[in-house]
C-alpha atoms as a PDB file:
ATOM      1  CA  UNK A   1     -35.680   0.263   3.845  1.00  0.00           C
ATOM      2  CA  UNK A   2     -33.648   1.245   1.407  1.00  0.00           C
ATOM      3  CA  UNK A   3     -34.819  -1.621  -1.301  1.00  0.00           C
ATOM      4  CA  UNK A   4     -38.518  -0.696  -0.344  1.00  0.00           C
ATOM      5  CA  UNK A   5     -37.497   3.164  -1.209  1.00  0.00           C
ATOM      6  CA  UNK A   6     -36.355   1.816  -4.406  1.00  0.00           C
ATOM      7  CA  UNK A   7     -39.170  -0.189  -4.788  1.00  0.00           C
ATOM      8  CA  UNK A   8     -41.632   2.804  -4.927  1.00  0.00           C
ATOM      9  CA  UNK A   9     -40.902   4.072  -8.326  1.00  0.00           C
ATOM     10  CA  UNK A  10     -41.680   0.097  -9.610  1.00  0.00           C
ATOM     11  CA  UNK A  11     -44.638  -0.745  -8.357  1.00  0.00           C
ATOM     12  CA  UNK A  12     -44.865  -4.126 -10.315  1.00  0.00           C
ATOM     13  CA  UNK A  13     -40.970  -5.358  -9.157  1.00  0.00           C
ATOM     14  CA  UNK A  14     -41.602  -8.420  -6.374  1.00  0.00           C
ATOM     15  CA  UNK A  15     -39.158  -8.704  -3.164  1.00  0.00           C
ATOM     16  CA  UNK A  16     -38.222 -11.735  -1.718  1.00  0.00           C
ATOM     17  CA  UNK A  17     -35.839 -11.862   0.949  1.00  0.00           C
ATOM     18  CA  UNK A  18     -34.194 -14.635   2.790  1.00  0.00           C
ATOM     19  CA  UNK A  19     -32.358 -14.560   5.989  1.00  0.00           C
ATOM     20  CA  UNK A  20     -29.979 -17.312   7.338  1.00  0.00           C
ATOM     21  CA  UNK A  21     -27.935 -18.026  10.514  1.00  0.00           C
ATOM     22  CA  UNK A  22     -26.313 -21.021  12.140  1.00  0.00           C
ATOM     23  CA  UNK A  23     -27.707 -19.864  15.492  1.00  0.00           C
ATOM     24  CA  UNK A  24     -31.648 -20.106  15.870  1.00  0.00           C
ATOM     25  CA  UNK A  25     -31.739 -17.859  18.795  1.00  0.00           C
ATOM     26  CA  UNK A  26     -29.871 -15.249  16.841  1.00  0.00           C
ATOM     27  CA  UNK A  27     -32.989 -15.901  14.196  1.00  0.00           C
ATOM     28  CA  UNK A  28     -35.392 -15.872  16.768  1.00  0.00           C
ATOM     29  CA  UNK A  29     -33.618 -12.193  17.298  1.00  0.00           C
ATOM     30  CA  UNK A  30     -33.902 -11.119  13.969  1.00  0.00           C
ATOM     31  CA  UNK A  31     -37.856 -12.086  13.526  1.00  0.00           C
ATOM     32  CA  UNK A  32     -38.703  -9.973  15.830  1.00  0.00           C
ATOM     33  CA  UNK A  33     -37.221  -7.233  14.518  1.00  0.00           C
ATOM     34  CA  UNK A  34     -37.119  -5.297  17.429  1.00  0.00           C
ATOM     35  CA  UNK A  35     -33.906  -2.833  17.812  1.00  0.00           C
ATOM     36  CA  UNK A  36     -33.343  -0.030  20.566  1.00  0.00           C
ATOM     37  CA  UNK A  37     -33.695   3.649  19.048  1.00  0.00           C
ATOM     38  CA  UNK A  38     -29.871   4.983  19.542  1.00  0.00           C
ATOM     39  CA  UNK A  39     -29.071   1.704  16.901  1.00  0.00           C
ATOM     40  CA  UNK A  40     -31.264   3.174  13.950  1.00  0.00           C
ATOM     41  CA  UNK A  41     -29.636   6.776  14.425  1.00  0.00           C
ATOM     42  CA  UNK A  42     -28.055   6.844  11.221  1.00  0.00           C
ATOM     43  CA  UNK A  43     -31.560   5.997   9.199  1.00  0.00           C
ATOM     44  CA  UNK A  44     -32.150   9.274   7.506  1.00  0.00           C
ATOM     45  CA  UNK A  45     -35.372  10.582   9.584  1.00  0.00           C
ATOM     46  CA  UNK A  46     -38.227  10.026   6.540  1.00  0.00           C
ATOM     47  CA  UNK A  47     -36.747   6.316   6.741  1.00  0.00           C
ATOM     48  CA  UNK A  48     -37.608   6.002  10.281  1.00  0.00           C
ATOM     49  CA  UNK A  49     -40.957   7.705  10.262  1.00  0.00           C
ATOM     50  CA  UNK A  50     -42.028   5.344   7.271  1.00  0.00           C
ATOM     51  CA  UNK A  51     -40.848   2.015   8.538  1.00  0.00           C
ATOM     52  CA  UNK A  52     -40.470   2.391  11.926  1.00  0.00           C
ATOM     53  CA  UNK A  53     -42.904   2.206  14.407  1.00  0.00           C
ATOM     54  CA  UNK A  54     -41.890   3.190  18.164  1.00  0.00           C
ATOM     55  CA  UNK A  55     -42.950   0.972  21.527  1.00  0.00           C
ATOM     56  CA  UNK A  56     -46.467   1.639  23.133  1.00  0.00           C
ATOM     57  CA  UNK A  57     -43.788   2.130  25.585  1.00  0.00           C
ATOM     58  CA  UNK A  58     -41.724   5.417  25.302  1.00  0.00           C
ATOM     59  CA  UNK A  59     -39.813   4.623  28.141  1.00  0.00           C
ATOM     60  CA  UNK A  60     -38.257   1.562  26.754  1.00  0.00           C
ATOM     61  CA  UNK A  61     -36.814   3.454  23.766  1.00  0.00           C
ATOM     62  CA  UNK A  62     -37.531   0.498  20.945  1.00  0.00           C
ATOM     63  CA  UNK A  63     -38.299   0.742  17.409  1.00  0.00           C
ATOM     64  CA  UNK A  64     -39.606  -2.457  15.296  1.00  0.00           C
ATOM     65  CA  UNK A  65     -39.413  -2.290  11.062  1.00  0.00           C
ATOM     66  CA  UNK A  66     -42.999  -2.156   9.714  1.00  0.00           C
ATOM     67  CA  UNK A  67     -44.922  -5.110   8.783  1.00  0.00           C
ATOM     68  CA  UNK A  68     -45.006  -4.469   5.110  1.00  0.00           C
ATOM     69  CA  UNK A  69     -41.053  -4.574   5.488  1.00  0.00           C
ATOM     70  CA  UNK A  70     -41.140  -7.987   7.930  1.00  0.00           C
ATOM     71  CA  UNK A  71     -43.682  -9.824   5.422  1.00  0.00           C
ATOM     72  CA  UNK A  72     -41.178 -10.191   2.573  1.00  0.00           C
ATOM     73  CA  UNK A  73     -38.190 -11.611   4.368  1.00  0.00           C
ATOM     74  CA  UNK A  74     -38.221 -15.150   5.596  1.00  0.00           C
ATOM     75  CA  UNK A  75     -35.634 -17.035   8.347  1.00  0.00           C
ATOM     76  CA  UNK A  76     -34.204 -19.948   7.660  1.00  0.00           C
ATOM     77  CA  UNK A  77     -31.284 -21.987   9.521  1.00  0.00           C
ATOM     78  CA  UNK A  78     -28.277 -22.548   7.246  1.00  0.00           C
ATOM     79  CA  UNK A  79     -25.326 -23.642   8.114  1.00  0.00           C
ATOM     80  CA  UNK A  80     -22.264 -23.077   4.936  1.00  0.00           C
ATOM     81  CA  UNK A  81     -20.357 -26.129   5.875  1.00  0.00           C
ATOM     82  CA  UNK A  82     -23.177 -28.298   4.578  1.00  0.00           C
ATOM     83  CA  UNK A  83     -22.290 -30.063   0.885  1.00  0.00           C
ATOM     84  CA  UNK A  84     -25.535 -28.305  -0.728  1.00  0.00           C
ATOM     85  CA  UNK A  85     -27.654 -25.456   0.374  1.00  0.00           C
ATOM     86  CA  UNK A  86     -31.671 -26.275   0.271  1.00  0.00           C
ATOM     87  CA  UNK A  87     -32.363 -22.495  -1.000  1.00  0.00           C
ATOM     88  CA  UNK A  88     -33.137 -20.940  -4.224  1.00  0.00           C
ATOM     89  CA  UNK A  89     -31.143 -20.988  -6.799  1.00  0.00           C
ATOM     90  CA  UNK A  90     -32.017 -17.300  -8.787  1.00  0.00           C
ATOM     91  CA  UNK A  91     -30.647 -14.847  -5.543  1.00  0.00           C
ATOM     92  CA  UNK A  92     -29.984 -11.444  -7.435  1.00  0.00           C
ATOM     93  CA  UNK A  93     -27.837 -10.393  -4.583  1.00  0.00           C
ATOM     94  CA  UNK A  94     -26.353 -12.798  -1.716  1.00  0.00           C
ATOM     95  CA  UNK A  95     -24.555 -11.180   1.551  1.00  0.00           C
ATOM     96  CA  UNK A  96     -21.746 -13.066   3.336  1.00  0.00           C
ATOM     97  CA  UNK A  97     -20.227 -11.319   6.025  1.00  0.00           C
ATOM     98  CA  UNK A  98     -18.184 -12.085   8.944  1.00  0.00           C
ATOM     99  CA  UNK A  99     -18.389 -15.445   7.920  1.00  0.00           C
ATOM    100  CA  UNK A 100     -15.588 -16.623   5.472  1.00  0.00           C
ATOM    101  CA  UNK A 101     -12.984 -15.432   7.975  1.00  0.00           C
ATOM    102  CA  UNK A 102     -13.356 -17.960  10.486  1.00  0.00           C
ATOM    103  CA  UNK A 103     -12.463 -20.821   7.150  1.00  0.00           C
ATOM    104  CA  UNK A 104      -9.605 -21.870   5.889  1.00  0.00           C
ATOM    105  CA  UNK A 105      -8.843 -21.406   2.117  1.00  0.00           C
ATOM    106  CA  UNK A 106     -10.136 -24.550   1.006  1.00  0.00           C
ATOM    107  CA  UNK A 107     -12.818 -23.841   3.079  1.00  0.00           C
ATOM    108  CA  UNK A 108     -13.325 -20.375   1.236  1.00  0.00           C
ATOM    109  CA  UNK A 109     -13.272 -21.636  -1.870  1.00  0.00           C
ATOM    110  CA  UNK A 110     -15.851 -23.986  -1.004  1.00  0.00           C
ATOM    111  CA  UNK A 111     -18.265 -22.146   0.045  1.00  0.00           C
ATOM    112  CA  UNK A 112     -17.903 -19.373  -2.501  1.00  0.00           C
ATOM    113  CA  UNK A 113     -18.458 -21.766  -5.369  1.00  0.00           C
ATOM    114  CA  UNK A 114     -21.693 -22.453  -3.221  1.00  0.00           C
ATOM    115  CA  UNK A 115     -22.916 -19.736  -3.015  1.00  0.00           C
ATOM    116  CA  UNK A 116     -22.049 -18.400  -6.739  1.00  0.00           C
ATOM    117  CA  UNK A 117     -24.135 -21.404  -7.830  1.00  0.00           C
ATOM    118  CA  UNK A 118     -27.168 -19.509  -5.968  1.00  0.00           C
ATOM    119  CA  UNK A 119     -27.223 -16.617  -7.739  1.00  0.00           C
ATOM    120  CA  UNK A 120     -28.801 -14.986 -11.197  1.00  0.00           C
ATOM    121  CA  UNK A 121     -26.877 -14.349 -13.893  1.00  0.00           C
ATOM    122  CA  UNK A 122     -25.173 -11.206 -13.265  1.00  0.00           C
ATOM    123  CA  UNK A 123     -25.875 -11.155  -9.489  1.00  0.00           C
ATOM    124  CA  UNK A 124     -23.809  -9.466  -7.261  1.00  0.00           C
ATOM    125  CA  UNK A 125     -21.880 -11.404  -4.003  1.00  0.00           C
ATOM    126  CA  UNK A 126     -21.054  -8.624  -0.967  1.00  0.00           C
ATOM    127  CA  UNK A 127     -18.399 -10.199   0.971  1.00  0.00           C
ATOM    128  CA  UNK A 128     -16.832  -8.253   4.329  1.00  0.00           C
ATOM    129  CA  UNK A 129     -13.609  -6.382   3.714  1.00  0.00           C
ATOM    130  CA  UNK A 130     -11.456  -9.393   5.518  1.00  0.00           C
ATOM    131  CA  UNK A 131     -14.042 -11.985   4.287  1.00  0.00           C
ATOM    132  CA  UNK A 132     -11.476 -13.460   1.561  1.00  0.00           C
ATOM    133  CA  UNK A 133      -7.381 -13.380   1.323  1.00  0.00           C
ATOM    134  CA  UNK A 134      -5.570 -12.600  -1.212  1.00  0.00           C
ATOM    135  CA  UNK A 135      -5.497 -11.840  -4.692  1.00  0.00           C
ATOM    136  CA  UNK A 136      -5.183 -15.590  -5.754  1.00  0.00           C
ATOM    137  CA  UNK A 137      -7.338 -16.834  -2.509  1.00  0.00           C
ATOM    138  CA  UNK A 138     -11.399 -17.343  -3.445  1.00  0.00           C
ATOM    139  CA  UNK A 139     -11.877 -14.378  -5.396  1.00  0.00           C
ATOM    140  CA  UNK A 140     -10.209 -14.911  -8.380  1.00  0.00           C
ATOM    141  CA  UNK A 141     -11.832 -17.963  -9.417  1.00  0.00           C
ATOM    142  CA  UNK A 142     -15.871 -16.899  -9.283  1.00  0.00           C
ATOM    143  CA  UNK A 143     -16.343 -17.140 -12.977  1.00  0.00           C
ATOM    144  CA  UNK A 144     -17.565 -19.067 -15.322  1.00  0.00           C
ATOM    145  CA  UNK A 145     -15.742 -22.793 -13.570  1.00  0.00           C
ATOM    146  CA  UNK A 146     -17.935 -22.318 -10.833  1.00  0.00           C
ATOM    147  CA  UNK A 147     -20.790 -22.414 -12.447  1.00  0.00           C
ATOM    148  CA  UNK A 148     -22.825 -20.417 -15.563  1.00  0.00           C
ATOM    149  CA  UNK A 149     -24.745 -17.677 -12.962  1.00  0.00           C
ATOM    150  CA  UNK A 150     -21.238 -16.608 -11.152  1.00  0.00           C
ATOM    151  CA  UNK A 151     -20.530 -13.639 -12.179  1.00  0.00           C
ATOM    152  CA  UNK A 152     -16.810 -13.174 -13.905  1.00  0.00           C
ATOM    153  CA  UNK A 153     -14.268 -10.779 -12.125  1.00  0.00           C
ATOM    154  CA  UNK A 154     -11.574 -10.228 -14.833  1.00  0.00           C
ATOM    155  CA  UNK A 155      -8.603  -7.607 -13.680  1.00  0.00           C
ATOM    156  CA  UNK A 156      -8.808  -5.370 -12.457  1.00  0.00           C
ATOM    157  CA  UNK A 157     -11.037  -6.233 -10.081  1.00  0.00           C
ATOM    158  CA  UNK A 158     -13.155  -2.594  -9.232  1.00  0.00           C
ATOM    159  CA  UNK A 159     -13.608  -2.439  -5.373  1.00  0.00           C
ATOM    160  CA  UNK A 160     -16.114   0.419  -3.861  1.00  0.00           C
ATOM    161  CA  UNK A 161     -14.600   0.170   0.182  1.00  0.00           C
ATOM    162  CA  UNK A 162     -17.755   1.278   2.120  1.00  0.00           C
ATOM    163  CA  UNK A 163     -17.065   1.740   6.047  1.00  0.00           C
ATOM    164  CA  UNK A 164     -18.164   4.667   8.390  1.00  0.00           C
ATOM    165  CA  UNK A 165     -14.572   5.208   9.369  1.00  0.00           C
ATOM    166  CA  UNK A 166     -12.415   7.278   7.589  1.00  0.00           C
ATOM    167  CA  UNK A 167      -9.315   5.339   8.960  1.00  0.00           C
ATOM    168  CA  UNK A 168     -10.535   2.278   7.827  1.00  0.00           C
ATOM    169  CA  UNK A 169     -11.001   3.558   4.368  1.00  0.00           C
ATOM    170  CA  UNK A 170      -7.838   5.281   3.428  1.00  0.00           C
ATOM    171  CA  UNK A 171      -5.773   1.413   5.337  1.00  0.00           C
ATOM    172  CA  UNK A 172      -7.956  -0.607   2.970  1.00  0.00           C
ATOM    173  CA  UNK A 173      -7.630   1.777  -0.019  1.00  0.00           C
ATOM    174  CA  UNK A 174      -3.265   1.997   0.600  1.00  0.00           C
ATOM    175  CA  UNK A 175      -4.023  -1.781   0.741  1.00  0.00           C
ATOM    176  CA  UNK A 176      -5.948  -2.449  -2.478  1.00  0.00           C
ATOM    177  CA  UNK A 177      -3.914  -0.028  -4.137  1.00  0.00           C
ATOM    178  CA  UNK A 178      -0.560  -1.723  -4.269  1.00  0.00           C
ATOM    179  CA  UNK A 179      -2.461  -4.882  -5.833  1.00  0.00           C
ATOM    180  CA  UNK A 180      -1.966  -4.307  -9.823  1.00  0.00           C
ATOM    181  CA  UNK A 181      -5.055  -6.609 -10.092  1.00  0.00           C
ATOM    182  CA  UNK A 182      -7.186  -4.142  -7.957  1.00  0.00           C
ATOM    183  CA  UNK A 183      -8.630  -0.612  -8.905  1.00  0.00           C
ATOM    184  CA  UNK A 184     -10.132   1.052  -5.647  1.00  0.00           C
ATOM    185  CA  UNK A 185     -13.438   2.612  -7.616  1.00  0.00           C
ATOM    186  CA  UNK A 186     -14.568   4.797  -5.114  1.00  0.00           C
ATOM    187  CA  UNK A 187     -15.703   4.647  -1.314  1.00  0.00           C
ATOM    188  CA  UNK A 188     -18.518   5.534   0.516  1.00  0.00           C
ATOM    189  CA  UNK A 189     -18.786   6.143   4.487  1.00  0.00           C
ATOM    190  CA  UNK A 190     -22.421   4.976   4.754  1.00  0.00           C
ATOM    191  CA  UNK A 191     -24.805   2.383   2.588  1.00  0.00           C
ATOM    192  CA  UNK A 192     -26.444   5.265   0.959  1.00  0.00           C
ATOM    193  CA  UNK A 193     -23.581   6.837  -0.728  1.00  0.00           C
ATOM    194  CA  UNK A 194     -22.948   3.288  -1.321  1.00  0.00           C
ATOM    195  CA  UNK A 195     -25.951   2.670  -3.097  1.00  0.00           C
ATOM    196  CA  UNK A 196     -25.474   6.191  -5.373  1.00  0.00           C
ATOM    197  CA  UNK A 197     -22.024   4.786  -6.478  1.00  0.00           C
ATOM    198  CA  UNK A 198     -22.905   1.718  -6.803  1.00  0.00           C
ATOM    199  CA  UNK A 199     -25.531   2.284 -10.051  1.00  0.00           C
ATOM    200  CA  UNK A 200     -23.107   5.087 -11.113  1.00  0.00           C
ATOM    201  CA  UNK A 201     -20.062   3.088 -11.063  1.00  0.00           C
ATOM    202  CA  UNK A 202     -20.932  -0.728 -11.083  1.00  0.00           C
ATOM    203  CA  UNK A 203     -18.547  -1.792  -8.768  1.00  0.00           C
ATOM    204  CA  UNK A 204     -17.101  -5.799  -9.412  1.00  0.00           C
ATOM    205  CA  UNK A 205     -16.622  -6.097  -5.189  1.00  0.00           C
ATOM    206  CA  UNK A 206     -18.347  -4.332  -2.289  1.00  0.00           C
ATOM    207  CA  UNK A 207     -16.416  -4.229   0.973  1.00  0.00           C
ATOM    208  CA  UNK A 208     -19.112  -3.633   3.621  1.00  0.00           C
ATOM    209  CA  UNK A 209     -18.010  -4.050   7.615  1.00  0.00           C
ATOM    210  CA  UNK A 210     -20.143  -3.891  10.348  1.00  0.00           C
ATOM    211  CA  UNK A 211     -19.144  -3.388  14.024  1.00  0.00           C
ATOM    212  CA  UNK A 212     -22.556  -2.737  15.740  1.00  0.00           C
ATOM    213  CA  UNK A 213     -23.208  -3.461  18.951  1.00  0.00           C
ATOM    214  CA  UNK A 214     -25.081  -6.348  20.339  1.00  0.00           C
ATOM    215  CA  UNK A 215     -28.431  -5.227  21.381  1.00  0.00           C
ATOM    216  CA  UNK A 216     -31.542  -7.672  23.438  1.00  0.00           C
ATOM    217  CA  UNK A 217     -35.027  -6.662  21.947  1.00  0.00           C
ATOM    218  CA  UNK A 218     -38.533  -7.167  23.494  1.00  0.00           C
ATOM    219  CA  UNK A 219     -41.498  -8.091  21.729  1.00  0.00           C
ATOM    220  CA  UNK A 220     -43.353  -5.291  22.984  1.00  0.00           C
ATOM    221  CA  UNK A 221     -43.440  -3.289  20.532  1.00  0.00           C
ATOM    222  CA  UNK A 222     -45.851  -1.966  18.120  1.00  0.00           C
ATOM    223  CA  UNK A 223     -47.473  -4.744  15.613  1.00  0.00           C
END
């Protein structure tokens, strides 16, 4: 929603989106695109009554993203253990969350050099708050050995922590903080403040967490 906002004022800019999982059933989830009304709250209300429609159903309480919004992302099975990645190689921005925890370090580093080999020039990597460890874990290394489209993160490293809880925020900004390596730029509490600080401060690393529920969508909804 919020890239098809943007996209208003530049009419002529094209979006492509790509969506992977291991799990096809969790894909299968995410095509429909389906999602009960209490888990699209926090949407500011002219986001919702633009790409929202509700369920012939009122009773049911569902909401499915427009079909403008569903035509420009595709789903596509990808499992980050694999030695090469059978996707683009010009992503302007690539998400990774919850992931890279579950790897060990060489394991990491693997798979960050992977995916730093899939993006622009200048592209920007979001990675979870716990998605990496340490200073001298995968992080440091994303420049230019990794390939001539990772983008270099020299020290200090400038973090924008984005979370809706204020607890988390202030434990990962104490955190951060006692890094010399590590300036904590800013943080946000939701992905629109995120998005205003982002183009105002240009932020080297996003932490983003998520801890939404789990939610079973029908396809009943509106086309």
């Amino acid at each position: 929603m919020m890239v098809a906002a943007w996209r208003d004022a530049r009419p002529g800019v094209r979006i492509s989106i790509l969506a992977t999982d291991l799990s096809t059933e969790v894909l299968a989830v995410a095509r429909d695109a389906i999602y009960p009304e209490a888990m699209v709250a926090v949407v500011p209300p002219e986001f919702r009554q633009r790409y929202l429609l509700r369920s012939r159903d009122r009773t049911r309480r569902l909401v499915r993203i427009v079909p403008e919004l569903r035509a420009w992302v595709r789903f596509a099975r990808l499992n980050l253990m694999d030695e090469d990645y059978p996707v683009d190689r010009d992503f302007d921005v690539i998400f990774c969350r919850n992931v890279l925890i579950y790897f060990d370090k060489p394991t990491q580093r693997l798979v960050l050099r992977r995916l730093c080999q899939h993006l622009r020039a200048g592209g920007y990597l979001f990675l979870g708050a716990f998605g990496v460890a340490g200073r001298h874990g995968p992080a440091a290394p994303l420049g230019g050995q990794y390939g001539p489209q990772a983008r270099a993160m020299k020290p200090p490293v400038k973090v924008l922590i984005v979370d809706d809880s204020a607890i988390v925020r202030q434990t990962l900004s104490e955190v951060l903080a006692a890094d010399p390596e590590i300036v904590v730029i800013g943080t946000a509490s939701d992905p629109f403040v995120a998005a205003r600080r982002i183009q105002s401060d240009v932020p080297d690393v996003i932490t983003w967490m998520s801890r939404c529920r789990a939610w079973t969508a029908s396809p009943s909804c509106g086309s």
